[in-house]
Protein backbone atom coordinates (compact mmCIF):
# COMPACT_ATOMS: atom_id res chain seq x y z
CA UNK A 1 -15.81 0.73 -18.42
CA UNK A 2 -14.82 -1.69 -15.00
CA UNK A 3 -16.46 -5.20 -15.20
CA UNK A 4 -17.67 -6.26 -11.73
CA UNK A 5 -14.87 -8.62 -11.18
CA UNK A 6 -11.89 -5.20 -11.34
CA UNK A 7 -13.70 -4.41 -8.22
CA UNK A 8 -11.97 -7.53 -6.38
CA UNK A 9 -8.47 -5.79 -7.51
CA UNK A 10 -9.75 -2.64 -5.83
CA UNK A 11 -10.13 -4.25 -2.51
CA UNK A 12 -7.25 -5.91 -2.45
CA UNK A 13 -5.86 -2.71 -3.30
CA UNK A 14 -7.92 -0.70 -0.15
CA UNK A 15 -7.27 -3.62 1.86
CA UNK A 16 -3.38 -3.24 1.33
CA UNK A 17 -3.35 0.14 1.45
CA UNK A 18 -4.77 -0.44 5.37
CA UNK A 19 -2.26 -2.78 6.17
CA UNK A 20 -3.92 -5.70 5.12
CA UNK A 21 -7.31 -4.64 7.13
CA UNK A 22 -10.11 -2.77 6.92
CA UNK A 23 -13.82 -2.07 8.02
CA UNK A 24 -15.93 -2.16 5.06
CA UNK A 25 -16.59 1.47 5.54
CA UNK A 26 -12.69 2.43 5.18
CA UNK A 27 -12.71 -0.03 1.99
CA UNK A 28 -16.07 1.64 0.13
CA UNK A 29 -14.05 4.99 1.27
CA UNK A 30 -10.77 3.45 -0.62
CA UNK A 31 -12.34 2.71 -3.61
CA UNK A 32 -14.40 5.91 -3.65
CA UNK A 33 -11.58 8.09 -3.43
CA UNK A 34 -9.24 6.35 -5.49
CA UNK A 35 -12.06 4.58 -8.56
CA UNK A 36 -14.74 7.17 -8.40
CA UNK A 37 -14.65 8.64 -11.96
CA UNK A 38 -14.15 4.57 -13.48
CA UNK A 39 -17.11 4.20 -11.42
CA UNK A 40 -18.80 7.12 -12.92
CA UNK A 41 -18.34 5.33 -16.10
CA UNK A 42 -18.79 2.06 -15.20
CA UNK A 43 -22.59 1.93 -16.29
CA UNK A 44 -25.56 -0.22 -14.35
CA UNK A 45 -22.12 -1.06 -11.91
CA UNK A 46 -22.03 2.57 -11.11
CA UNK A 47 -25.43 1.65 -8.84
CA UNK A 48 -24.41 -1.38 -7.39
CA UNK A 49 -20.68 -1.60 -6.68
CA UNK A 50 -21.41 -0.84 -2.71
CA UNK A 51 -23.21 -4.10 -2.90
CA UNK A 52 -20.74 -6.14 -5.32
CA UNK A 53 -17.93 -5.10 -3.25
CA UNK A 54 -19.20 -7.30 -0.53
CA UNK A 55 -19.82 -10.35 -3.80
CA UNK A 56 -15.42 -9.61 -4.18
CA UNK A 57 -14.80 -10.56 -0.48
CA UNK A 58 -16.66 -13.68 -1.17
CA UNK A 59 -14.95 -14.43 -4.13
CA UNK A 60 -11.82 -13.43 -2.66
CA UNK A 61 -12.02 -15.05 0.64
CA UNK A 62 -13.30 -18.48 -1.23
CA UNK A 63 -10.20 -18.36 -3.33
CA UNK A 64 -8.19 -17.75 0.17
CA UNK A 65 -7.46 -14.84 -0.19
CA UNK A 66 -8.87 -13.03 2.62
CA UNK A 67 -9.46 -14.33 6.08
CA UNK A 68 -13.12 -15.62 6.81
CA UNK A 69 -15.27 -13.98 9.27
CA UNK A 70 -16.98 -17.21 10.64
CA UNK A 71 -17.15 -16.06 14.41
CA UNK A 72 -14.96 -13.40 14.23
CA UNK A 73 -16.12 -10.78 16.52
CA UNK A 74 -14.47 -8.10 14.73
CA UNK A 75 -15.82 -6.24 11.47
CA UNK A 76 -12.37 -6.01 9.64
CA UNK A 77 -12.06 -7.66 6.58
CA UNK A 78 -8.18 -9.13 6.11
CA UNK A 79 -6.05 -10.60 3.72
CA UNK A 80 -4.87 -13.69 4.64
């Protein structure tokens, strides 16, 4: 069963699979397609992963990781 923090893997994983950016939509899509029966089986994370997805790009973009989106006028997240 996926812990909360595998889910910062799989955007780094949808966000590299879009060339290093991606709308949120494409990477909920990603992870959907490619983590849906771990999420299936993931328990209470099953219901919330749409949510901690967006608690990953936090974590990933405070470890510098991923660009921040301070004043950016576009709705791609990117890897740094």
């Amino acid at each position: 069963m996926p812990a909360r923090n595998i889910l910062q893997d799989w955007l780094l994983e949808a966000l590299m699979a879009h060339g290093g950016g991606a709308t949120i939509i494409q990477v909920c899509k990603h992870i959907w397609e490619n983590h849906e029966n771990e999420l299936h089986a993931s328990g209470s994370l099953f219901y919330t992963w749409q949510y901690d997805v967006r608690w990953a790009a936090q974590k990933l973009r405070n470890s510098g990781k991923m660009k921040p989106v301070h004043g950016s006028k576009s709705s791609m997240w990117e890897l740094v």
